[in-house]
N, C-alpha and C. Protein backbone atom coordinates (compact mmCIF):
# COMPACT_ATOMS: atom_id res chain seq x y z
N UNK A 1 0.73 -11.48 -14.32
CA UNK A 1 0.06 -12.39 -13.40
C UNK A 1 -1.41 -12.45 -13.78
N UNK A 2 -2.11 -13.55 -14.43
CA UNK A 2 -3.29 -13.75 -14.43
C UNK A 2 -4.43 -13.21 -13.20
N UNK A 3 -5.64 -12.69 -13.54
CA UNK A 3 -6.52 -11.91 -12.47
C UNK A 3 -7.28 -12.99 -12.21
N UNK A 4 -7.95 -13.65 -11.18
CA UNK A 4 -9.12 -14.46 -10.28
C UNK A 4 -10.17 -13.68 -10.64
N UNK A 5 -10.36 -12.05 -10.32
CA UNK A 5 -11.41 -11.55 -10.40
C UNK A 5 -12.69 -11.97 -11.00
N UNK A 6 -12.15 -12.16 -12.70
CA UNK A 6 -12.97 -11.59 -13.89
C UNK A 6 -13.64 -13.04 -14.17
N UNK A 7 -13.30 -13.80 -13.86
CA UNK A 7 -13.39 -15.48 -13.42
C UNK A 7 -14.42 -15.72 -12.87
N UNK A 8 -14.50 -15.30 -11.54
CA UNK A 8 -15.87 -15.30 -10.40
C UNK A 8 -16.96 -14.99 -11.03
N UNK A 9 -16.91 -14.21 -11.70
CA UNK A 9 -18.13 -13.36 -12.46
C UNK A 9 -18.83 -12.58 -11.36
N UNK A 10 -18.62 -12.19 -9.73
CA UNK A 10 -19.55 -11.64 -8.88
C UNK A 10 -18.09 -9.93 -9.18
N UNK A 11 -18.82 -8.84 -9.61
CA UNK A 11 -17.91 -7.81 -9.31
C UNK A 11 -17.73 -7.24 -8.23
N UNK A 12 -18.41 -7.49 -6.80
CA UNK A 12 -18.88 -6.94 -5.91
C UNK A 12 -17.64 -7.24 -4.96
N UNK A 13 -17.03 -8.71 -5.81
CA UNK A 13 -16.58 -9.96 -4.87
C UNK A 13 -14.82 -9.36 -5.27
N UNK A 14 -13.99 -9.31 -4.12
CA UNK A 14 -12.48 -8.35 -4.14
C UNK A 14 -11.89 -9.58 -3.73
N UNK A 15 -11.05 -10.03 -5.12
CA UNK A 15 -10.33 -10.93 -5.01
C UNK A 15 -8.91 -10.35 -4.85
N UNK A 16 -7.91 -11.06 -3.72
CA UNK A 16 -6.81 -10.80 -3.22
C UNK A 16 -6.02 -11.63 -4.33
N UNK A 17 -6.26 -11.10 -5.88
CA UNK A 17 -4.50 -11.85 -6.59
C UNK A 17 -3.45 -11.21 -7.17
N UNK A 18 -3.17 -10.09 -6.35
CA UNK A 18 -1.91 -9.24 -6.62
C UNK A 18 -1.38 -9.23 -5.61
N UNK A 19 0.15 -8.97 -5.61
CA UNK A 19 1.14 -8.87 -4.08
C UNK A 19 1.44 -7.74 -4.44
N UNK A 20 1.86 -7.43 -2.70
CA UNK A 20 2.87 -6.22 -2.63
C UNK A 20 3.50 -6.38 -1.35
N UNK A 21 4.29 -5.46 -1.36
CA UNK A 21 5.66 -5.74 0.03
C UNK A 21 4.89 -4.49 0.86
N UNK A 22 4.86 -4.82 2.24
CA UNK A 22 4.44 -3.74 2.75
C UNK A 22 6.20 -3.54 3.64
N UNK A 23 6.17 -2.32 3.89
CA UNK A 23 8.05 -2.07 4.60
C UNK A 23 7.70 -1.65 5.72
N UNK A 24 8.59 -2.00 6.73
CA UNK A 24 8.89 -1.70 8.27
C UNK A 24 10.38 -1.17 8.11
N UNK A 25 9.97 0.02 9.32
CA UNK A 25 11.17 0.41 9.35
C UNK A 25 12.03 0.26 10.54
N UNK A 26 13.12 -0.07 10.44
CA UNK A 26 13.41 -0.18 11.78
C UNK A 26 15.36 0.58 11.91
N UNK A 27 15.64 0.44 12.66
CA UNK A 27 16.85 0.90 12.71
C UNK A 27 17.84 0.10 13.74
N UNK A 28 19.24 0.12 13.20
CA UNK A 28 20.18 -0.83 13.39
C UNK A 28 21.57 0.26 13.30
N UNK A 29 22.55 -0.06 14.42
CA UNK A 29 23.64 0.49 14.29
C UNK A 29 24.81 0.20 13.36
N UNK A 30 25.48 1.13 12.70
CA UNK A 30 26.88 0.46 11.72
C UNK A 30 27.81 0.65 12.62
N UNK A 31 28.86 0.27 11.65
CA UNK A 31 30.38 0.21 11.81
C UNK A 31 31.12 1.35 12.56
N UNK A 32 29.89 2.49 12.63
CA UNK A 32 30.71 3.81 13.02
C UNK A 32 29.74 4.47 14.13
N UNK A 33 28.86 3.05 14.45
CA UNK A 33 27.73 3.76 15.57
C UNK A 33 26.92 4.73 15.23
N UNK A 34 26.56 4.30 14.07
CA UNK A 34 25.44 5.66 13.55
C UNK A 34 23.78 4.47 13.29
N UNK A 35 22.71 5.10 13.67
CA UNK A 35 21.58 4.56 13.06
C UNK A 35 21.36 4.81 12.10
N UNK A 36 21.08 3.63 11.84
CA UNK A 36 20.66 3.71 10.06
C UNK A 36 19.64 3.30 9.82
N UNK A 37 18.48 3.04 9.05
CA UNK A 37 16.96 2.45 8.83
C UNK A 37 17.08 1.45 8.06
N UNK A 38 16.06 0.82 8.23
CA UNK A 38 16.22 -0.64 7.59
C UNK A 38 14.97 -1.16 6.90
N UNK A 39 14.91 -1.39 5.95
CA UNK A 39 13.19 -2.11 5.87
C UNK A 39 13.35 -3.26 5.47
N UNK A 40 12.27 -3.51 5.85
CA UNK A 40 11.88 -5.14 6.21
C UNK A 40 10.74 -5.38 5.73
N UNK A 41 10.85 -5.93 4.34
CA UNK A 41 9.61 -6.10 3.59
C UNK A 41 8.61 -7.24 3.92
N UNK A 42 7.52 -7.29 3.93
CA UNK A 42 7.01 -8.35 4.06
C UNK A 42 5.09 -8.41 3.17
N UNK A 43 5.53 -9.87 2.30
CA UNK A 43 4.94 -9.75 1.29
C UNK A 43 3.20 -10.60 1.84
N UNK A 44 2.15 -9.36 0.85
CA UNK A 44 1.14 -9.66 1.28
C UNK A 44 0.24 -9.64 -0.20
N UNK A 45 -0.49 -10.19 -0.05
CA UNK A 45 -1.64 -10.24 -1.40
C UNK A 45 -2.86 -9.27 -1.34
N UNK A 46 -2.94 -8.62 -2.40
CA UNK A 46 -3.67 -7.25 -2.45
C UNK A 46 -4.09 -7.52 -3.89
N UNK A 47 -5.41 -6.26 -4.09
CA UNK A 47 -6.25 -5.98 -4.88
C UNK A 47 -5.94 -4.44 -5.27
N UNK A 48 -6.09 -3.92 -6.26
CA UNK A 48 -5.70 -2.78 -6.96
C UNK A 48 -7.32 -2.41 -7.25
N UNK A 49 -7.17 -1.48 -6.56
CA UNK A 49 -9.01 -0.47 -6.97
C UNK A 49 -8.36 0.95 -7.70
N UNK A 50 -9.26 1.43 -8.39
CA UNK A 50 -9.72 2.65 -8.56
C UNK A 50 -9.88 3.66 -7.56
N UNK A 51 -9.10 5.21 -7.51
CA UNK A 51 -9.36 6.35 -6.37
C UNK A 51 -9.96 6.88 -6.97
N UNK A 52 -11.69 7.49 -6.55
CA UNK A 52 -12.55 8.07 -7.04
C UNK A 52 -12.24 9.78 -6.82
N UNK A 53 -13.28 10.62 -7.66
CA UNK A 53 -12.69 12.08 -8.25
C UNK A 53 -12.57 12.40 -6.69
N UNK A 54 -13.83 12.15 -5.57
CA UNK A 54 -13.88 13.12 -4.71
C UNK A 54 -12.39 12.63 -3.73
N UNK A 55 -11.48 11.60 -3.83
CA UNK A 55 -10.46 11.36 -3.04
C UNK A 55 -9.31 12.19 -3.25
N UNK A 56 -9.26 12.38 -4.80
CA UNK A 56 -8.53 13.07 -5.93
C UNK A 56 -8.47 14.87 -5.08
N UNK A 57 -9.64 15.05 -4.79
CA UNK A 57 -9.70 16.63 -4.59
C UNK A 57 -9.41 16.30 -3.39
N UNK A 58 -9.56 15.76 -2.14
CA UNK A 58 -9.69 16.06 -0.93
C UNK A 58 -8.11 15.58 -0.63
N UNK A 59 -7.77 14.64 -0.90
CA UNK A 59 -6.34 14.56 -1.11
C UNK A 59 -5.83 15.67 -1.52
N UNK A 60 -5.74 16.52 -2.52
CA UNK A 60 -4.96 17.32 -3.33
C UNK A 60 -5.02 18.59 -2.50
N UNK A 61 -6.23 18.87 -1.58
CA UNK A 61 -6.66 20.03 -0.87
C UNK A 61 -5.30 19.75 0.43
N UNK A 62 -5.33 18.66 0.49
CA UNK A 62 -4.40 18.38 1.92
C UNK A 62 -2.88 17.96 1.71
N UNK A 63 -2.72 18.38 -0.08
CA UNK A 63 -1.29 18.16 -0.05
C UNK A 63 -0.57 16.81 -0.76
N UNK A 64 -1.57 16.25 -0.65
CA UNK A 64 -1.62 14.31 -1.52
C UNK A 64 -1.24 14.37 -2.92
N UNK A 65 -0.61 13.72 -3.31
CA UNK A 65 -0.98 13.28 -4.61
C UNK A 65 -1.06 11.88 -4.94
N UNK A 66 -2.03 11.76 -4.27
CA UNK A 66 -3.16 10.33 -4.89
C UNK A 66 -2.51 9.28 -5.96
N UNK A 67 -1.86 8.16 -6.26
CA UNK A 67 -1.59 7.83 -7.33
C UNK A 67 -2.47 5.86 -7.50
N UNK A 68 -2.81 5.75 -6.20
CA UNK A 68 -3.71 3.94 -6.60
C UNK A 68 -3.87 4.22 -4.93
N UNK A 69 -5.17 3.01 -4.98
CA UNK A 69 -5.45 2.40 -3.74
C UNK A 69 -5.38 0.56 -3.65
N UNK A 70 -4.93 0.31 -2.69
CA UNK A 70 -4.92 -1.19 -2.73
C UNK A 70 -5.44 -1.53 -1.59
N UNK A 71 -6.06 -2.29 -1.54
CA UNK A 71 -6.73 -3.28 -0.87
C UNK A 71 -6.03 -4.57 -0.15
N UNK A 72 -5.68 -4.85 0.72
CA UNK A 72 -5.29 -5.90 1.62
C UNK A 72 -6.11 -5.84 3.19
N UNK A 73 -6.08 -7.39 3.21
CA UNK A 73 -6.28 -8.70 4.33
C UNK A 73 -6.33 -7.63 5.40
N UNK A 74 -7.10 -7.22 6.38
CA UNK A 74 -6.65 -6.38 7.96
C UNK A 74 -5.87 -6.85 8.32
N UNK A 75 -5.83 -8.53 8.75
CA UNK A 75 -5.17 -8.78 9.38
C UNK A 75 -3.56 -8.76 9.11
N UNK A 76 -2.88 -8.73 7.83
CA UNK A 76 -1.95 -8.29 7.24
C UNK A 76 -1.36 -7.39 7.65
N UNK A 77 -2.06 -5.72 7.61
CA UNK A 77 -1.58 -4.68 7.82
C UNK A 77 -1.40 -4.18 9.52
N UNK A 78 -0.20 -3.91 9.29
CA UNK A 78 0.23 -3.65 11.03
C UNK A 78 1.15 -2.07 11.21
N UNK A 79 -0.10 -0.73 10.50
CA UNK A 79 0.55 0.33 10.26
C UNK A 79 1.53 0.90 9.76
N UNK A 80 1.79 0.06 8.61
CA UNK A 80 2.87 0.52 8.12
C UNK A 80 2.95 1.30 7.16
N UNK A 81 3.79 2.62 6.87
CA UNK A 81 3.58 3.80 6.17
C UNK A 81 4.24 3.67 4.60
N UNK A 82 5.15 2.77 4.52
CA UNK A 82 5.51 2.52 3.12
C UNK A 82 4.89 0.84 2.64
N UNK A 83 4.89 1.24 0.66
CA UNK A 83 4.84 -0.07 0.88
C UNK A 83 5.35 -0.10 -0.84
N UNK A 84 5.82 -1.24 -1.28
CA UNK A 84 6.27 -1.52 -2.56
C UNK A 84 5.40 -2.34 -3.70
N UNK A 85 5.31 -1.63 -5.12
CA UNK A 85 4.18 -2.18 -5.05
C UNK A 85 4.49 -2.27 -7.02
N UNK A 86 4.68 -3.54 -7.92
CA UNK A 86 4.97 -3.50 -9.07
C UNK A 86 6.33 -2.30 -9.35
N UNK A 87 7.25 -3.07 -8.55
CA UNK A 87 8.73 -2.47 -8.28
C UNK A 87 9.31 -0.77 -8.33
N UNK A 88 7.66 0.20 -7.57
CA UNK A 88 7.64 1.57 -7.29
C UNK A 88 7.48 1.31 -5.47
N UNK A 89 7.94 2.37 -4.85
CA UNK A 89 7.85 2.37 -4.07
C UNK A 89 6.89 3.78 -3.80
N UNK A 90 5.95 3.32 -2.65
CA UNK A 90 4.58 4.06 -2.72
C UNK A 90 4.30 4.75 -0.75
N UNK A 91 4.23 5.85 -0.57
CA UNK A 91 3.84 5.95 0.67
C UNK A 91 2.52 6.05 1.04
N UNK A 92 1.97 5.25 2.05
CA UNK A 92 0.35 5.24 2.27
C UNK A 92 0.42 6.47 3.06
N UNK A 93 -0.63 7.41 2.38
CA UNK A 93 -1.42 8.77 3.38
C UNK A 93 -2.48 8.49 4.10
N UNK A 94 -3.52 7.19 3.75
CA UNK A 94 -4.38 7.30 4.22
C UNK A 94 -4.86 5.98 4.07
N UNK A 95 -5.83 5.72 5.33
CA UNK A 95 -6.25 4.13 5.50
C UNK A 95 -7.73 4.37 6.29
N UNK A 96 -8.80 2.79 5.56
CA UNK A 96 -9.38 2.69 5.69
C UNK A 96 -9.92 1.31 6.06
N UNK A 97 -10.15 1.49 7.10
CA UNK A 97 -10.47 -0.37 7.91
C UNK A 97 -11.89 -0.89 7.44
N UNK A 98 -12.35 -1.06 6.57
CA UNK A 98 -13.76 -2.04 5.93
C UNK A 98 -14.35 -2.77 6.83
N UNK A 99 -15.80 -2.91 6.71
CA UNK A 99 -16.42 -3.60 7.76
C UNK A 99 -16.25 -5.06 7.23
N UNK A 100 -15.91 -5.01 6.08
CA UNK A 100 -15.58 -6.83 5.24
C UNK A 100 -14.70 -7.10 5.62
N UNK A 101 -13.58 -6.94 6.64
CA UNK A 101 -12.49 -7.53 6.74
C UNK A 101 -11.43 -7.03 5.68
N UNK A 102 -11.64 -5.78 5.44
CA UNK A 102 -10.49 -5.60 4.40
C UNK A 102 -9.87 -4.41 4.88
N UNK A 103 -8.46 -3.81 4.74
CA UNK A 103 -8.52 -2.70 4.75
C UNK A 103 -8.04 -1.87 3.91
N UNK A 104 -8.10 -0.41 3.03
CA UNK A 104 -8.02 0.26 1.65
C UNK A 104 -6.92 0.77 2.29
N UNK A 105 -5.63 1.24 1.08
CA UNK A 105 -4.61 1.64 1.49
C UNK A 105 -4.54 2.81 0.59
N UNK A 106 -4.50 4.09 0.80
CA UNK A 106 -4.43 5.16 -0.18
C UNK A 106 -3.00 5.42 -0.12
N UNK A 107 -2.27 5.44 -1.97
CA UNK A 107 -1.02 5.62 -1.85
C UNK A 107 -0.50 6.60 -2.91
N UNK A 108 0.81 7.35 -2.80
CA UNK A 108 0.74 7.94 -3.36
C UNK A 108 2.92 8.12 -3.58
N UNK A 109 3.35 8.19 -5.04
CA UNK A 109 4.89 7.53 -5.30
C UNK A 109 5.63 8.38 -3.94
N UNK A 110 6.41 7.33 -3.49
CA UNK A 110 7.25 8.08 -2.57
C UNK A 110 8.22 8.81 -3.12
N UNK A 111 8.74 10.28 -3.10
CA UNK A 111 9.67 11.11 -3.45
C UNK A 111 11.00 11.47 -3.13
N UNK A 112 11.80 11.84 -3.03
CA UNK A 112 13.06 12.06 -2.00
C UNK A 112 14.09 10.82 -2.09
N UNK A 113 13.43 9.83 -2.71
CA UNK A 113 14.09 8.38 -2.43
C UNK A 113 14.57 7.90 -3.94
N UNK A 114 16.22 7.94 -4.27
CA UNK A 114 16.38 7.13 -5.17
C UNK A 114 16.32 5.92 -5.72
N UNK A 115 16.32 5.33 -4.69
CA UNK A 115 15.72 3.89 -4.67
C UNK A 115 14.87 3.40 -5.59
């Protein structure tokens, strides 16, 4: 997918031209009355930043392993703890609401999941 960014020429300026699925989970009964989880992707346009060293340690102190941060729309994000992202699936540890209207999504590969 071609980048907007490098185009603008302002680096300051966080252009939204990457997607990703953010997942909801929800749960639904089967055939045998058991809950089961469900996600429900829903696709949003995001920016891929750089996690700087000191996120790297303070993460790692608390158990994280840090692997990208992305950037999406506030109004987009509606707490959701997974999200899919260049066909890995990624769990957000940590979020940050921007006074620009943006908010940073710290993520890190989800494990346990064959998927």
């Amino acid at each position: 997918m071609p980048k907007f960014k490098g185009a603008i020429g302002d680096p300051n300026n966080i252009s939204l031209d990457d997607v990703c699925y953010l997942l909801s989970i929800t749960t639904t009964k089967d055939e045998l009355n058991q809950f089961r989880p469900v996600e429900k992707p829903c696709m949003v346009f995001c920016s891929k930043l750089s996690i700087v060293r000191s996120e790297f340690s303070t993460a790692g102190q608390l158990g994280f392993k840090p692997d990208m941060m992305l950037i999406v729309d506030s109004d987009s994000y509606d707490q959701e703890k997974l999200l899919e992202y260049d066909k890995k699936k990624y769990s957000i540890y940590k979020t940050f609401q921007r006074i620009d209207g943006f908010t940073e999504l710290y993520c890190e590969v989800k494990t346990g999941d064959s998927n």
